[in-house]
N, C-alpha and C. Protein backbone atom coordinates (compact mmCIF):
# COMPACT_ATOMS: atom_id res chain seq x y z
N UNK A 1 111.88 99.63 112.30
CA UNK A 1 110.56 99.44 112.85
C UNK A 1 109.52 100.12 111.95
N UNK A 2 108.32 99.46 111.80
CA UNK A 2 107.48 100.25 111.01
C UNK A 2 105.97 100.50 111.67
N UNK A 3 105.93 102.16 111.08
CA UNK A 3 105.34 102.84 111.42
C UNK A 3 103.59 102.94 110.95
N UNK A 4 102.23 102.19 111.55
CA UNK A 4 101.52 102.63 110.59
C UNK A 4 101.10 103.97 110.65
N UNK A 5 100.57 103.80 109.56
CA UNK A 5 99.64 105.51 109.18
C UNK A 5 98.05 105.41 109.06
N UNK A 6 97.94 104.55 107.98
CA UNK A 6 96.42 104.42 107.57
C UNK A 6 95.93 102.94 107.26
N UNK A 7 95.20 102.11 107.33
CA UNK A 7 95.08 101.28 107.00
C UNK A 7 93.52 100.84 106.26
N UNK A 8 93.68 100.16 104.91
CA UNK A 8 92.03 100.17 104.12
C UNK A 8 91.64 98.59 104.22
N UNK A 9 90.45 97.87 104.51
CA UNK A 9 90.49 96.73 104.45
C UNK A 9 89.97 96.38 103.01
N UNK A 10 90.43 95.49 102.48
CA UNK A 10 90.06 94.80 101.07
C UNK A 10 89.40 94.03 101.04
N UNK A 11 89.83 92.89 101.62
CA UNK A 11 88.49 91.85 101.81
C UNK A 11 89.23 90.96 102.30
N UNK A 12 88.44 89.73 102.83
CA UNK A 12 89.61 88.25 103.06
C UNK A 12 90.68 88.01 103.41
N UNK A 13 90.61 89.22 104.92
CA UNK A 13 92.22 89.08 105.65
C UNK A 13 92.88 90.13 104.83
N UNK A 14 93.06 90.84 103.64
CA UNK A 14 93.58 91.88 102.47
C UNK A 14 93.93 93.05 103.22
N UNK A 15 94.92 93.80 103.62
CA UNK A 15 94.79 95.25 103.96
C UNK A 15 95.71 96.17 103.13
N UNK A 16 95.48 97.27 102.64
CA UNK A 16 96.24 98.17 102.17
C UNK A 16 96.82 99.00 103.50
N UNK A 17 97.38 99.19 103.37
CA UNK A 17 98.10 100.06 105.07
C UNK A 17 99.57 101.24 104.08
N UNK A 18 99.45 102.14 104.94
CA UNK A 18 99.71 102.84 103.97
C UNK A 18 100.87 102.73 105.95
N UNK A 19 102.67 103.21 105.61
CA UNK A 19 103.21 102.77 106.81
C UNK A 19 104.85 103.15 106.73
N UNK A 20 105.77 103.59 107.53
CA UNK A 20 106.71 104.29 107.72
C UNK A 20 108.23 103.10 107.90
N UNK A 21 109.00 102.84 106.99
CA UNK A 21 109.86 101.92 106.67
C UNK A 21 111.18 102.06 106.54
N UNK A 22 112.09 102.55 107.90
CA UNK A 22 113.21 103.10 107.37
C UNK A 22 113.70 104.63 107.09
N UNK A 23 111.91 105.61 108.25
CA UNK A 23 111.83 106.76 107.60
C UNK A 23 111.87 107.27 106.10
N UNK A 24 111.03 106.04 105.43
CA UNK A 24 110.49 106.01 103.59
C UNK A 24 109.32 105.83 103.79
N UNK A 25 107.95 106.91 102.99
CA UNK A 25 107.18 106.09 103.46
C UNK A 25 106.80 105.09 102.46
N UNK A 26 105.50 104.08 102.74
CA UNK A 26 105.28 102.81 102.03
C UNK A 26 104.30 102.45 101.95
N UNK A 27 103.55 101.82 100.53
CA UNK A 27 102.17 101.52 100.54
C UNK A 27 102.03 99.94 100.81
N UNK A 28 101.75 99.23 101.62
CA UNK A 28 102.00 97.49 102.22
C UNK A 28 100.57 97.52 101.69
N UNK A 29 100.77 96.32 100.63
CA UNK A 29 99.57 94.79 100.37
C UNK A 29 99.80 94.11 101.13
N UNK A 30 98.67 93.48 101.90
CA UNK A 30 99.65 92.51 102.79
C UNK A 30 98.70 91.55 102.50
N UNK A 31 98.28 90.21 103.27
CA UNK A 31 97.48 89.19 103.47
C UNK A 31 97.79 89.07 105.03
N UNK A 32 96.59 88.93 105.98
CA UNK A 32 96.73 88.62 107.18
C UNK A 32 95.67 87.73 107.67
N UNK A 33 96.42 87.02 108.81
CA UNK A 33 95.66 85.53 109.27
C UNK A 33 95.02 86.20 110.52
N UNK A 34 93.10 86.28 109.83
CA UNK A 34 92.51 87.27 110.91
C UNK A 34 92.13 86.06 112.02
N UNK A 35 92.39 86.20 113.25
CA UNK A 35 91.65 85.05 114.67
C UNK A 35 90.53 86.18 115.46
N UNK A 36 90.55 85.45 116.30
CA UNK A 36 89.63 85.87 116.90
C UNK A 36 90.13 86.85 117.91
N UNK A 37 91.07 86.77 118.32
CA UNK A 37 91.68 87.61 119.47
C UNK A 37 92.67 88.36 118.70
N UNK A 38 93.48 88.14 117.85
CA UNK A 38 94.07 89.25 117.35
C UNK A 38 94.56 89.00 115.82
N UNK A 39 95.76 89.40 115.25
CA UNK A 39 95.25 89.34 113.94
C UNK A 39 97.43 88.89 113.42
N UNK A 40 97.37 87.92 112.39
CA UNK A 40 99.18 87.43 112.58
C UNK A 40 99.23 88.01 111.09
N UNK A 41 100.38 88.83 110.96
CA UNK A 41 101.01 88.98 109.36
C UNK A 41 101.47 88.14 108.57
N UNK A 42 101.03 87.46 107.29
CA UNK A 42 101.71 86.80 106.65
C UNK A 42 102.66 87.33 106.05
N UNK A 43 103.54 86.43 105.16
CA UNK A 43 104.65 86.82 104.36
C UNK A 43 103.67 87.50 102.83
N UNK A 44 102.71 86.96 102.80
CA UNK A 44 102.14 87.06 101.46
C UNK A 44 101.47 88.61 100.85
N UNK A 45 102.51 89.43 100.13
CA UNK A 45 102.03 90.82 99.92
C UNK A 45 103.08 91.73 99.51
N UNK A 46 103.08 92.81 99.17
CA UNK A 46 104.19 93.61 98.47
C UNK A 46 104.41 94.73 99.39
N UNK A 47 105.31 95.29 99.42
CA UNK A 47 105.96 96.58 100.28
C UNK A 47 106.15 97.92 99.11
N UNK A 48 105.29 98.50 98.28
CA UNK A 48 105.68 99.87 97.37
C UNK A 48 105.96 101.23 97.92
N UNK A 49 107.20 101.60 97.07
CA UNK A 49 108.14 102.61 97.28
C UNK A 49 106.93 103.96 97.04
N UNK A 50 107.20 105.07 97.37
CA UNK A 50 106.21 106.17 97.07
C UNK A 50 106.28 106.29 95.28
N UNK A 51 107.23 106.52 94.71
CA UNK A 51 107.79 106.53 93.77
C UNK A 51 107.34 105.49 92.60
N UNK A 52 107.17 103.84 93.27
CA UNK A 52 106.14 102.93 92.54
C UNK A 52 104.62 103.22 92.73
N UNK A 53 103.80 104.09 93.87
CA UNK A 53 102.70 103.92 93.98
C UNK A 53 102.57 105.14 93.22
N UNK A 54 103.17 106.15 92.79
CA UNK A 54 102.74 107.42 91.70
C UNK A 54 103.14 106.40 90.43
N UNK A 55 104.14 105.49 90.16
CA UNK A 55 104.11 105.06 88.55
C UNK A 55 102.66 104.13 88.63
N UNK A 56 101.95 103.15 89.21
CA UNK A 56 100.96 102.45 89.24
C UNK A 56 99.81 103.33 89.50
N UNK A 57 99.65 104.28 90.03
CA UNK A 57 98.72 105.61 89.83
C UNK A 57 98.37 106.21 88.42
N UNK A 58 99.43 106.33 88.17
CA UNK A 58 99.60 106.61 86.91
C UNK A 58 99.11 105.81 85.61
N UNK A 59 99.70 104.45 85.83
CA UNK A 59 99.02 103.86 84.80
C UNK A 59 97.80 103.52 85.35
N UNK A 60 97.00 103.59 86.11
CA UNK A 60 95.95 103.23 86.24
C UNK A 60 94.42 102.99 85.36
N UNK A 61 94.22 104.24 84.69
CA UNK A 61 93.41 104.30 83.71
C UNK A 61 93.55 103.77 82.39
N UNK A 62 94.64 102.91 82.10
CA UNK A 62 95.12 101.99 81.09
C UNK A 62 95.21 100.88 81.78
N UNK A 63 95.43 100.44 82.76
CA UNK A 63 94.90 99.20 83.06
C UNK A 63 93.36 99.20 83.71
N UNK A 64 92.88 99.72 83.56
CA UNK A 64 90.85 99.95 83.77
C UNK A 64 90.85 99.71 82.54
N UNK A 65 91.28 100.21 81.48
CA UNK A 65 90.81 100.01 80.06
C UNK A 65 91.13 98.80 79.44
N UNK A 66 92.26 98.30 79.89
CA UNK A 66 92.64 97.09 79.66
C UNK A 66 91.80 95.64 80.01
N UNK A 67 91.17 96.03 81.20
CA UNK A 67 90.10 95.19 82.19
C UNK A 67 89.03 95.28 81.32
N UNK A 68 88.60 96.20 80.81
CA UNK A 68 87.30 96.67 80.43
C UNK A 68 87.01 95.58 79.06
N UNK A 69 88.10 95.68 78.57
CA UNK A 69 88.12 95.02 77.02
C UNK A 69 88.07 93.73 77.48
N UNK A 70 88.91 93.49 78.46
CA UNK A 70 88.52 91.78 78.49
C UNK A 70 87.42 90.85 79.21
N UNK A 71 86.60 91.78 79.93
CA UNK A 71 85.47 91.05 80.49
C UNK A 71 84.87 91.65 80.60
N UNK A 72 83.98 92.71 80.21
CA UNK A 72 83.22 93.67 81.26
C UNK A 72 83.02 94.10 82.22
N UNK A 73 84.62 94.69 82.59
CA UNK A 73 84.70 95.31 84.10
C UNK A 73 84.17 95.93 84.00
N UNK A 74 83.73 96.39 85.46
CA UNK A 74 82.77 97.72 85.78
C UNK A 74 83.44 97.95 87.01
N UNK A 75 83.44 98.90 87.71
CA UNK A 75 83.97 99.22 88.86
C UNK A 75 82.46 99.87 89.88
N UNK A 76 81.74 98.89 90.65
CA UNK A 76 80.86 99.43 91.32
C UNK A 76 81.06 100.51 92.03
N UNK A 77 80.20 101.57 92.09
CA UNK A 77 80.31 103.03 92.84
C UNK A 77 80.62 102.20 94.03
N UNK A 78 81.23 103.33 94.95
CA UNK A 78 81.14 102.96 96.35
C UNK A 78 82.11 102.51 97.14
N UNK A 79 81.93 100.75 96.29
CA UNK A 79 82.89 100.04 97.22
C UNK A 79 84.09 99.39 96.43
N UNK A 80 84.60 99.67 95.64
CA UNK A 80 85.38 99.50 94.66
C UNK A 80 85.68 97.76 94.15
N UNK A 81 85.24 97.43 93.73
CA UNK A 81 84.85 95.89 93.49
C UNK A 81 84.95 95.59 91.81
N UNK A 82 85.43 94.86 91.26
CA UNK A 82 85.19 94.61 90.29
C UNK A 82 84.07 93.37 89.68
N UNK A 83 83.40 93.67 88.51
CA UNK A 83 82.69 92.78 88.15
C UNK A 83 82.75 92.31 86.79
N UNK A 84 83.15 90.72 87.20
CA UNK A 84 83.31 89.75 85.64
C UNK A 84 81.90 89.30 85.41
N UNK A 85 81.14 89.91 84.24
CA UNK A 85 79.97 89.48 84.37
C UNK A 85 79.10 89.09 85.17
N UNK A 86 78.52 87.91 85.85
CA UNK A 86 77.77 88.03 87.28
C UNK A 86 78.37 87.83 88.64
N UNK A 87 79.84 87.41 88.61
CA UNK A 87 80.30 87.42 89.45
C UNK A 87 81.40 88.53 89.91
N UNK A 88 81.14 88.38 91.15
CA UNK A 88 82.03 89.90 91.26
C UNK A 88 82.89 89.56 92.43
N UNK A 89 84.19 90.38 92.24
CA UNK A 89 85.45 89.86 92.87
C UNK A 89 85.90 90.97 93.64
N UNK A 90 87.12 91.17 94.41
CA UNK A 90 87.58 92.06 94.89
C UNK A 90 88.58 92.40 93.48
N UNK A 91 88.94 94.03 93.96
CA UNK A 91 89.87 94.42 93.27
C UNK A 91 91.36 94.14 93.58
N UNK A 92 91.80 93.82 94.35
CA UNK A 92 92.96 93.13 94.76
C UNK A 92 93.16 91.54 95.07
């Protein structure tokens, strides 16, 4: 059974949920089908080990730099968003 803990919204149904799996804990991408009365989990999203979310932590600032070179990312203060020249996307 899993346990949540925290949950961040991303955008477009997107949640980061940070959540208890087996007594491991786990960082869930998910995609969810938001209604009006309540909200259904898709299949569509990843389940990371603590262990993968410190190696992707890690590289993080090499893939910002990596972004940077190829379009002019910017990472707006605030709300963490990326921007391809005038259009701007979510980060996930």
């Amino acid at each position: 059974m899993s346990n949540e803990r925290l949950s961040v919204a991303l955008e477009n149904g997107r949640f980061a949920k940070v959540t208890m799996w087996q007594n491991e804990p786990r960082l869930d991408l998910r995609q969810w089908e938001i209604g009006q009365t309540n909200n259904k989990l898709t299949k569509k999203g990843i389940s990371l080990k603590l262990h993968q979310v410190k190696t992707l932590n890690n590289g993080m600032e090499s893939i910002q730099e990596s972004l940077k070179k190829k379009r002019g990312f910017e990472v707006a203060s605030g709300d963490e968003r990326l921007r391809f020249g005038s259009k701007r996307q979510p980060l996930c």
